[in-house]
C-alpha atoms as a PDB file:
ATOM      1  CA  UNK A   1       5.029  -4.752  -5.736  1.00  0.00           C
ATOM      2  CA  UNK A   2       7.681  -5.928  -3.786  1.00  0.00           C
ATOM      3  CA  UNK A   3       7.469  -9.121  -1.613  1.00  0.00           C
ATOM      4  CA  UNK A   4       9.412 -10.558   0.761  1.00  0.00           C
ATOM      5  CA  UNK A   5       9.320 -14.649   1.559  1.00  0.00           C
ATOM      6  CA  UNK A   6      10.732 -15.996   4.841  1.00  0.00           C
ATOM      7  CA  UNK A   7      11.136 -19.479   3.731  1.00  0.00           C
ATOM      8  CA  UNK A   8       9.894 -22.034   1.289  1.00  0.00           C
ATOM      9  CA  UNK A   9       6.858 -23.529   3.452  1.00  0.00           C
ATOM     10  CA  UNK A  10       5.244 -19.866   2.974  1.00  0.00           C
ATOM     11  CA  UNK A  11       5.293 -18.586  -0.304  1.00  0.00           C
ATOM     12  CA  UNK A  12       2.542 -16.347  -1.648  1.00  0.00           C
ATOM     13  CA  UNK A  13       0.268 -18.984  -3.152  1.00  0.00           C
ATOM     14  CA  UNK A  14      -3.803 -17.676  -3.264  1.00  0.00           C
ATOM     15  CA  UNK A  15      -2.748 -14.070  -2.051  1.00  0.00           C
ATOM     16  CA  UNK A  16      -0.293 -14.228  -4.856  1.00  0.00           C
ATOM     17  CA  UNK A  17      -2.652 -15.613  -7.975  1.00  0.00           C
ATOM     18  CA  UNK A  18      -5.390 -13.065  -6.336  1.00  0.00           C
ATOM     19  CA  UNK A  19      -3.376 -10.256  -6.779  1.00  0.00           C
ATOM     20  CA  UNK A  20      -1.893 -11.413 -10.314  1.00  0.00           C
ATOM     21  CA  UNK A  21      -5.427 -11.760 -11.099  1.00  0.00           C
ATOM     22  CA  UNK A  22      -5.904  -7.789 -10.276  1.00  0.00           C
ATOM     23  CA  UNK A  23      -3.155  -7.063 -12.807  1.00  0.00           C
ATOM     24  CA  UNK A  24       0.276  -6.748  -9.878  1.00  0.00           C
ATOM     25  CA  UNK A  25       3.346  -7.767 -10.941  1.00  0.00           C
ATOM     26  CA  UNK A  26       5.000  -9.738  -8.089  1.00  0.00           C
ATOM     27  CA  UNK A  27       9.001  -8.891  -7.196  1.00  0.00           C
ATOM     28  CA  UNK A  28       9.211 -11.745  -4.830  1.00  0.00           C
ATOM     29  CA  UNK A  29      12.513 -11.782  -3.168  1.00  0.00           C
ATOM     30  CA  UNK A  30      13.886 -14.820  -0.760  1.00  0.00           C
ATOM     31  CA  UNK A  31      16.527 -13.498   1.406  1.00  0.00           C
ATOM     32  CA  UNK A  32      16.743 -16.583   3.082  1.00  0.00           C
ATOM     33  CA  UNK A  33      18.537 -17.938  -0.282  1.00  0.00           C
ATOM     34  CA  UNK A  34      20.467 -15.019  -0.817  1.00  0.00           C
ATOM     35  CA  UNK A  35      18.296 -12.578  -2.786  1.00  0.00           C
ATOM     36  CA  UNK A  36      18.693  -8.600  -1.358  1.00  0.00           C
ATOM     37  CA  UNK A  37      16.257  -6.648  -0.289  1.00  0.00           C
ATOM     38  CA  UNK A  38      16.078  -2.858  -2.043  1.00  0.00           C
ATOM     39  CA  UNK A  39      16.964   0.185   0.093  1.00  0.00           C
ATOM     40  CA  UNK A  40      14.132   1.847  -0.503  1.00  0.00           C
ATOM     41  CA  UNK A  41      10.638   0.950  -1.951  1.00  0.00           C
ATOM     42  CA  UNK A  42      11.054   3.833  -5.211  1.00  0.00           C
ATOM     43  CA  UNK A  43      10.678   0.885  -7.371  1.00  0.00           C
ATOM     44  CA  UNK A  44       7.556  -0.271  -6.436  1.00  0.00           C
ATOM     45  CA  UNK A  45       4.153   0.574  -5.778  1.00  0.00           C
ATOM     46  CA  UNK A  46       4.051  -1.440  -2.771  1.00  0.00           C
ATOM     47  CA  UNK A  47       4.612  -4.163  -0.184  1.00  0.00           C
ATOM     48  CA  UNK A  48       3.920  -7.685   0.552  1.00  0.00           C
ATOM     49  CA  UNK A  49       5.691  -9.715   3.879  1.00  0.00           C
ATOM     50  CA  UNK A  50       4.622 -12.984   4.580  1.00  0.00           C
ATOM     51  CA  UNK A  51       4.575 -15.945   7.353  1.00  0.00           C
ATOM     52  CA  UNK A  52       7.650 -17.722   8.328  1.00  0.00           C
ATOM     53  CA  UNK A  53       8.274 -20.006  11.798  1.00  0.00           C
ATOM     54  CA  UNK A  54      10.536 -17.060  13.138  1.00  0.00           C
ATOM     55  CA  UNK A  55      10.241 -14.441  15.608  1.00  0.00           C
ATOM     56  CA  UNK A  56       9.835 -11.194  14.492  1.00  0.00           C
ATOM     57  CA  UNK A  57      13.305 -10.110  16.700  1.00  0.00           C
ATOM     58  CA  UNK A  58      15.306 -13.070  15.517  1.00  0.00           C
ATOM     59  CA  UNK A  59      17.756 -10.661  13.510  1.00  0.00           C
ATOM     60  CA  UNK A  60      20.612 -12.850  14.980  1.00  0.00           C
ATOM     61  CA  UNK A  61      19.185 -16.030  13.218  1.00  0.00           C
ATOM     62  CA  UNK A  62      17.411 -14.130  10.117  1.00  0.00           C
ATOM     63  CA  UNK A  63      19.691 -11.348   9.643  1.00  0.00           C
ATOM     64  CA  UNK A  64      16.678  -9.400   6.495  1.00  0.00           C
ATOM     65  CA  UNK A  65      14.119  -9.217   9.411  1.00  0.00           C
ATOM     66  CA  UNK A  66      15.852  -5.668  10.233  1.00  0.00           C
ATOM     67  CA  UNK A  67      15.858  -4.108   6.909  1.00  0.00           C
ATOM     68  CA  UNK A  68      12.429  -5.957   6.084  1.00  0.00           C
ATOM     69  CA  UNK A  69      11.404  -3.755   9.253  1.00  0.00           C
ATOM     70  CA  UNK A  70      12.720  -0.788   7.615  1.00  0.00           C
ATOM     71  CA  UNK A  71      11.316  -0.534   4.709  1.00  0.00           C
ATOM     72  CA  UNK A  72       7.658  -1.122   6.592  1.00  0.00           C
ATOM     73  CA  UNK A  73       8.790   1.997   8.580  1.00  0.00           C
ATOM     74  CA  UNK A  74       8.908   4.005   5.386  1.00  0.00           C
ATOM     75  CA  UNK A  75       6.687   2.569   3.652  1.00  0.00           C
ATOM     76  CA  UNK A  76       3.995   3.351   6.592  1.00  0.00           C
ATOM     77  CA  UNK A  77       5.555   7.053   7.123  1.00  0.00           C
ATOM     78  CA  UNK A  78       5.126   7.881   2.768  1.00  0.00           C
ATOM     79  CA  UNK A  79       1.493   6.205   2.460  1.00  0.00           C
ATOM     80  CA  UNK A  80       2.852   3.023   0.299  1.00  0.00           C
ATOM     81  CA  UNK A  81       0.425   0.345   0.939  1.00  0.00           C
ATOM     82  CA  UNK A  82       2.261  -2.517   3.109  1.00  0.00           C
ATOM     83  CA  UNK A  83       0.060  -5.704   3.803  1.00  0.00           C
ATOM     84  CA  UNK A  84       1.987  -8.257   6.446  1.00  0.00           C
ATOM     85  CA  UNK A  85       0.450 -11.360   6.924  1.00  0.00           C
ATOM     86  CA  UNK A  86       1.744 -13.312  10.130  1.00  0.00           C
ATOM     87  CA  UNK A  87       5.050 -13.031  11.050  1.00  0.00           C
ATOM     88  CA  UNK A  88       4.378  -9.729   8.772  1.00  0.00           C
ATOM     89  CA  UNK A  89       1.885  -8.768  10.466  1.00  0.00           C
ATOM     90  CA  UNK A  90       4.709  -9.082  13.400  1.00  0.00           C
ATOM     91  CA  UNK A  91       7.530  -7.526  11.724  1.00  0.00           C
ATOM     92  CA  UNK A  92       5.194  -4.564  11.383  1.00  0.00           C
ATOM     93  CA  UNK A  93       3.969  -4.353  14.728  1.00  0.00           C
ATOM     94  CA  UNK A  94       7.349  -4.545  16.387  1.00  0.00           C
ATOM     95  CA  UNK A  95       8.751  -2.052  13.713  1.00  0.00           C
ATOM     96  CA  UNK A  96       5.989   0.959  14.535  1.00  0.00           C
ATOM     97  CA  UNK A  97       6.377   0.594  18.443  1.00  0.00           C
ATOM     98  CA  UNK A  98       4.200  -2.440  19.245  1.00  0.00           C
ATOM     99  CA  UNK A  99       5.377  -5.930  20.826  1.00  0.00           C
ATOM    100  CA  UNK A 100       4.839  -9.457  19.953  1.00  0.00           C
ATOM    101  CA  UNK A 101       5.579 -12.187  22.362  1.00  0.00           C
ATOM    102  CA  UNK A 102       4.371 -15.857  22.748  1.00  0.00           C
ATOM    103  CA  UNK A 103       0.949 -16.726  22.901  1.00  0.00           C
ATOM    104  CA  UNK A 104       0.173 -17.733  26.341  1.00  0.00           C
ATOM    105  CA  UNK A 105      -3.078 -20.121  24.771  1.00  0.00           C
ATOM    106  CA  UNK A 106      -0.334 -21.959  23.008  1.00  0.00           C
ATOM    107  CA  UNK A 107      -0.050 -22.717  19.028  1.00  0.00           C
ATOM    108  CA  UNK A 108      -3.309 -21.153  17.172  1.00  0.00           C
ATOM    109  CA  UNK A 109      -3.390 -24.363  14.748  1.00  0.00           C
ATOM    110  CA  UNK A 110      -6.177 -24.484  12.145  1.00  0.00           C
ATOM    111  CA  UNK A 111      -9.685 -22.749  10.925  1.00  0.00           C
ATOM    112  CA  UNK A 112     -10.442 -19.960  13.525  1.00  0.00           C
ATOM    113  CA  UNK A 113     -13.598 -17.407  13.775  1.00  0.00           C
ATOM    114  CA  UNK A 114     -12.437 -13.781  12.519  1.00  0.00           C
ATOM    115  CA  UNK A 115     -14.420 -11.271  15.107  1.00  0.00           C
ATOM    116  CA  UNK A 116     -14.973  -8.241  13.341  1.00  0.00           C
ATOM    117  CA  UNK A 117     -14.924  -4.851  14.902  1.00  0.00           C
ATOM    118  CA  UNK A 118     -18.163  -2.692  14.264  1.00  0.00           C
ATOM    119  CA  UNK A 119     -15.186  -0.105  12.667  1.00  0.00           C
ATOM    120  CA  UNK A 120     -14.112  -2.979   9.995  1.00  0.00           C
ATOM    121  CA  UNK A 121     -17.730  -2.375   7.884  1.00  0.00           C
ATOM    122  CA  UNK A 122     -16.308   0.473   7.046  1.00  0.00           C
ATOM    123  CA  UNK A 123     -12.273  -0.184   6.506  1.00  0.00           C
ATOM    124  CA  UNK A 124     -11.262  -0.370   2.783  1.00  0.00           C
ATOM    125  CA  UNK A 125      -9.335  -3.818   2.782  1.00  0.00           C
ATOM    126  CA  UNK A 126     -11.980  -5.466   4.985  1.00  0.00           C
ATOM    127  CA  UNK A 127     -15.241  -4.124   4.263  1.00  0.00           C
ATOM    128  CA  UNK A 128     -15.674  -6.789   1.780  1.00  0.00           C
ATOM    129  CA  UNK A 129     -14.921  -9.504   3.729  1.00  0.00           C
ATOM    130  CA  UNK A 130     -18.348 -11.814   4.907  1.00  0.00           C
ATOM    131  CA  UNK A 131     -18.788 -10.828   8.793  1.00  0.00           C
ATOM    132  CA  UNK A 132     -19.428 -14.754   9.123  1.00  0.00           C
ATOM    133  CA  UNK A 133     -15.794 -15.631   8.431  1.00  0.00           C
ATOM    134  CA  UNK A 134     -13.298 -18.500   9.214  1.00  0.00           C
ATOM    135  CA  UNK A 135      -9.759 -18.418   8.396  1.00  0.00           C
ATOM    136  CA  UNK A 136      -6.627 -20.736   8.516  1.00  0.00           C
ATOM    137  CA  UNK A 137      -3.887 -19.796  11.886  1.00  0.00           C
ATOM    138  CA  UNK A 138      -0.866 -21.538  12.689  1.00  0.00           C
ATOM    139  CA  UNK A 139       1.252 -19.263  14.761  1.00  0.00           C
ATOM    140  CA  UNK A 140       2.723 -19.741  18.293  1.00  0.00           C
ATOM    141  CA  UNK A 141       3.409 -15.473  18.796  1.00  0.00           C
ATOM    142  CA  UNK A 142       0.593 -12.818  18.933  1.00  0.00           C
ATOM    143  CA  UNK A 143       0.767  -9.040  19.487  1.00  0.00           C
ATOM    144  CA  UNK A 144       0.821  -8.383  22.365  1.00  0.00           C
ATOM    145  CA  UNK A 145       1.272  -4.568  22.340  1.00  0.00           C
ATOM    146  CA  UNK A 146      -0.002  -2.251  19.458  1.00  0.00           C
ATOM    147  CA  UNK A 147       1.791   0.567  18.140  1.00  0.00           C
ATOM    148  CA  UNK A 148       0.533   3.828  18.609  1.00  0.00           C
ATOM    149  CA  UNK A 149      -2.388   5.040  16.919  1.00  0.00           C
ATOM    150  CA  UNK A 150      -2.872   1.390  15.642  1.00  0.00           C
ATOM    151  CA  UNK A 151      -6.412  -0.106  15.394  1.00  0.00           C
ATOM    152  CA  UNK A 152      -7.744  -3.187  15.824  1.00  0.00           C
ATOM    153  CA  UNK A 153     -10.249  -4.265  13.064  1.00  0.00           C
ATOM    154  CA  UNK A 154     -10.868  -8.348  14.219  1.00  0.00           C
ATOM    155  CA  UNK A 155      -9.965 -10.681  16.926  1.00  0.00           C
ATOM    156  CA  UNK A 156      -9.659 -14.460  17.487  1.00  0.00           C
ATOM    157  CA  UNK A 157     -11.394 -16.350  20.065  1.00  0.00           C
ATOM    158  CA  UNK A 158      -8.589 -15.864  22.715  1.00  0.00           C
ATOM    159  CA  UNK A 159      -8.912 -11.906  22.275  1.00  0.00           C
ATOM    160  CA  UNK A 160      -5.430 -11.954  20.070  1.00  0.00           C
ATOM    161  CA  UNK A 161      -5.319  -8.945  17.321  1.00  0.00           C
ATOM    162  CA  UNK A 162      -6.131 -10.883  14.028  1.00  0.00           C
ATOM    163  CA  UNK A 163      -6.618  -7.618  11.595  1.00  0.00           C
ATOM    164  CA  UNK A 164      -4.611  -4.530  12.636  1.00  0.00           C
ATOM    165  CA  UNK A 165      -4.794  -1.190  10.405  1.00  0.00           C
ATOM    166  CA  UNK A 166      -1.659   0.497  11.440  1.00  0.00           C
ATOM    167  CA  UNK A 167      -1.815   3.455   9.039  1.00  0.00           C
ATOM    168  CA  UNK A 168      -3.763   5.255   6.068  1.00  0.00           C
ATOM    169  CA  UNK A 169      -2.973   2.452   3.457  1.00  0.00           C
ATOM    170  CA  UNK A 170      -0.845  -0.414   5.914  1.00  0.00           C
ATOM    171  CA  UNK A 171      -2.801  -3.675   7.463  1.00  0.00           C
ATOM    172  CA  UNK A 172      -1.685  -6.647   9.011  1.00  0.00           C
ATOM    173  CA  UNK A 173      -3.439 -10.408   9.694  1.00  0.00           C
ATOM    174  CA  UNK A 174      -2.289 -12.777  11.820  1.00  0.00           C
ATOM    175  CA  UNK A 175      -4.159 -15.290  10.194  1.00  0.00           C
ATOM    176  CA  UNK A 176      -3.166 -16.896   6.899  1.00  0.00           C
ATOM    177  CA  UNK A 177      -5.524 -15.794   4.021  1.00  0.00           C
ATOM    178  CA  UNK A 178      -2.899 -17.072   0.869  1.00  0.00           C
ATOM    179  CA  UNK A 179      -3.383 -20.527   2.374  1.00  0.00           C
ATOM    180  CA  UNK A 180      -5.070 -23.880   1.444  1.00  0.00           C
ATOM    181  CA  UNK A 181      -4.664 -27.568   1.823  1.00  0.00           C
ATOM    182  CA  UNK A 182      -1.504 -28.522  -0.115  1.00  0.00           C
ATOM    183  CA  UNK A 183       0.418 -25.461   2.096  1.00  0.00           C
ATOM    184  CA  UNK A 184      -1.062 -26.436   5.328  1.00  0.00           C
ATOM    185  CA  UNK A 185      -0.083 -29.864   4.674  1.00  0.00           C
ATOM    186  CA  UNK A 186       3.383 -29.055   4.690  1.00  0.00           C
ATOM    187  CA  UNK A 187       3.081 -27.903   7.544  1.00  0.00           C
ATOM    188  CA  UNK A 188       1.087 -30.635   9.697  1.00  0.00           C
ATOM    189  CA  UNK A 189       3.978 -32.905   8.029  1.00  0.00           C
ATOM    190  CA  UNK A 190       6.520 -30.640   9.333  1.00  0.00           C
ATOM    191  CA  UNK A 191       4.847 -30.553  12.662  1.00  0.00           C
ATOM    192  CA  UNK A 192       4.366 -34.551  12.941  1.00  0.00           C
ATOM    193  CA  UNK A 193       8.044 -34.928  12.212  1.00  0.00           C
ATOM    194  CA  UNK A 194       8.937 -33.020  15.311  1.00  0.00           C
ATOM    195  CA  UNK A 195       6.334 -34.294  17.427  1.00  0.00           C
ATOM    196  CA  UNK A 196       4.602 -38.179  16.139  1.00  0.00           C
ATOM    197  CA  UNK A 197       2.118 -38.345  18.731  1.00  0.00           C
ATOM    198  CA  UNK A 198       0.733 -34.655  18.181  1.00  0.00           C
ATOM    199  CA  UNK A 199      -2.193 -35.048  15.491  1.00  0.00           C
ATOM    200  CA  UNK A 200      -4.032 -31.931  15.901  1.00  0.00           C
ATOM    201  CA  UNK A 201      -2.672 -30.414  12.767  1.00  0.00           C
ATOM    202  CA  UNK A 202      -4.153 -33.372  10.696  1.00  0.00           C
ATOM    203  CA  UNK A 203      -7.246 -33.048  12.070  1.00  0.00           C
ATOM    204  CA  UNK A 204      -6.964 -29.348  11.069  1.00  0.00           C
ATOM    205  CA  UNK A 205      -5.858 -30.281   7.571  1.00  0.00           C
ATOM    206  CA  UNK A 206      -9.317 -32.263   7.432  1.00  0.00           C
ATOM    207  CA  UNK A 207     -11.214 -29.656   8.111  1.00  0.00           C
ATOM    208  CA  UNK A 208      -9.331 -26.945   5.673  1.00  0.00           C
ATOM    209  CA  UNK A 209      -9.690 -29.127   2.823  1.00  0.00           C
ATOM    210  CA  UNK A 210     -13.348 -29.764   3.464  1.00  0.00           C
ATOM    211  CA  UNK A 211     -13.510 -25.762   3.635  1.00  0.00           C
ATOM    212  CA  UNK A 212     -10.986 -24.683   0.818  1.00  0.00           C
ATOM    213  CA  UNK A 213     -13.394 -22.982  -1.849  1.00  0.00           C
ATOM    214  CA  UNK A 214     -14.843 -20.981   0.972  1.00  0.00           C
ATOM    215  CA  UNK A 215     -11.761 -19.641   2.090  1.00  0.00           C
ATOM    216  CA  UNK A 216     -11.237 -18.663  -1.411  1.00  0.00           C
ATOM    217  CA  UNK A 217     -14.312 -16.896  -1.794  1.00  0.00           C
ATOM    218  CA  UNK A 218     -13.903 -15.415   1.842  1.00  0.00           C
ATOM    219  CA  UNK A 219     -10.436 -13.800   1.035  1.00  0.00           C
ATOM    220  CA  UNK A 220      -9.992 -13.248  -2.558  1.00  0.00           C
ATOM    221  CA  UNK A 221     -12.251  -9.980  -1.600  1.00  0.00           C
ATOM    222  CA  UNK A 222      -9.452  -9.197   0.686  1.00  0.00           C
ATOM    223  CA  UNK A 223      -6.111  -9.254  -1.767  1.00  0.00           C
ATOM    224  CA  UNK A 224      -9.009  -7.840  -4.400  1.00  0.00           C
ATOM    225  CA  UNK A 225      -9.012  -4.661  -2.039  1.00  0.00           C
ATOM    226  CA  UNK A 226      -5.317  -4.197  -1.285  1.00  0.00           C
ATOM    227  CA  UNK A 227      -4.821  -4.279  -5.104  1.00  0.00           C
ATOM    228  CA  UNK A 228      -7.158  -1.447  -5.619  1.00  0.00           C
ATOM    229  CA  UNK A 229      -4.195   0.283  -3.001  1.00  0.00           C
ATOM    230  CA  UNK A 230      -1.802   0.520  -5.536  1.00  0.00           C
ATOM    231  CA  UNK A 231      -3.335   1.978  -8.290  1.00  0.00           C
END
């Protein structure tokens, strides 16, 4: 399956071994260093986009966001399973009709209740997912619009879509389910660099480490799922 990376700090890490583990070979391109994207998704059985720290309508700045958007278009329109995770999830929400625009709760930093919907018991990427879960968030924009015929399947604290099913085999997170520790901690390092006196993304690391096997167990079901897609 083809996946695309938006920058070093958010590669596919857990999501990645998970689906590995199912048997998927990964074609992980990195535009960002130069790799191309394909035209057309003939040469693989499906699609992966992951988190980066831009906006999903930063084409001017990231100019593979609008072809990355393309190929979730057609890949939602022939059935081809599409997972986006983040700014995926965004690029696939702003590519079927939806909007995304900043969170006005500020950064989501750190391990966050997933609130199912009574319709995710029954939705094949999520239904074996614990109802009691916690996840790991860092992202400043939200959806703030859903495309047509889109449905919500979870939602953080603040209301914000977390799992969105926006067609017969196509789902986006918000949340971060391929991350632990060691990625998150590039990130709160990242983070203190720009601002010294902000520690809440330490105090998040803290907690993610203390919960990193349960994540695990919590989302492996999850890429397990989505792998079963693409048979």
């Amino acid at each position: 399956m083809l996946v695309v990376q938006h920058e070093d700090s958010c590669p596919p890490e857990y999501v990645g071994d998970w689906l590995r583990a199912e048997g998927v070979d990964l074609d992980v391109r990195r535009p960002y260093r130069g790799d191309t994207l394909p035209g057309d998704l003939r040469d693989h059985a499906g699609l992966l986009v992951l988190g980066g720290e831009m906006g999903a309508n930063d084409d001017a700045m990231h100019p593979w966001l609008a072809p990355t958007r393309e190929l979730v278009t057609a890949a939602v329109a022939a059935d081809t399973p599409v997972w986006g995770i983040c700014l995926g999830h965004q690029l696939m929400t702003v590519a079927l009709g939806g909007a995304v625009g900043v969170n006005p709760h500020g950064r989501a930093s750190g391990l966050t209740p997933v609130g199912w919907s009574a319709e995710s018991a029954h939705d094949p990427l999520c239904a074996g997912v614990p109802r009691e879960a916690v996840a790991v968030q860092w992202n400043n924009d939200v959806t703030t619009r859903l495309p047509p015929k889109a449905q919500q399947l979870a939602a953080g604290p603040d209301g914000s879509a977390q799992v969105v099913r926006f067609g017969v085999r196509a789902w986006g997170v918000q949340f971060h389910p391929e991350v632990g520790g060691d990625v998150f901690a590039w990130w709160a390092a990242s983070a203190r660099k720009r601002e010294p006196s902000d520690t809440t993304a330490d105090e998040a690391l803290d907690a993610i480490r203390a919960h990193e096997l349960l994540l695990q167990q919590t989302w492996q079901p999850m890429a397990k799922a989505f792998a079963a897609q693409l048979g």
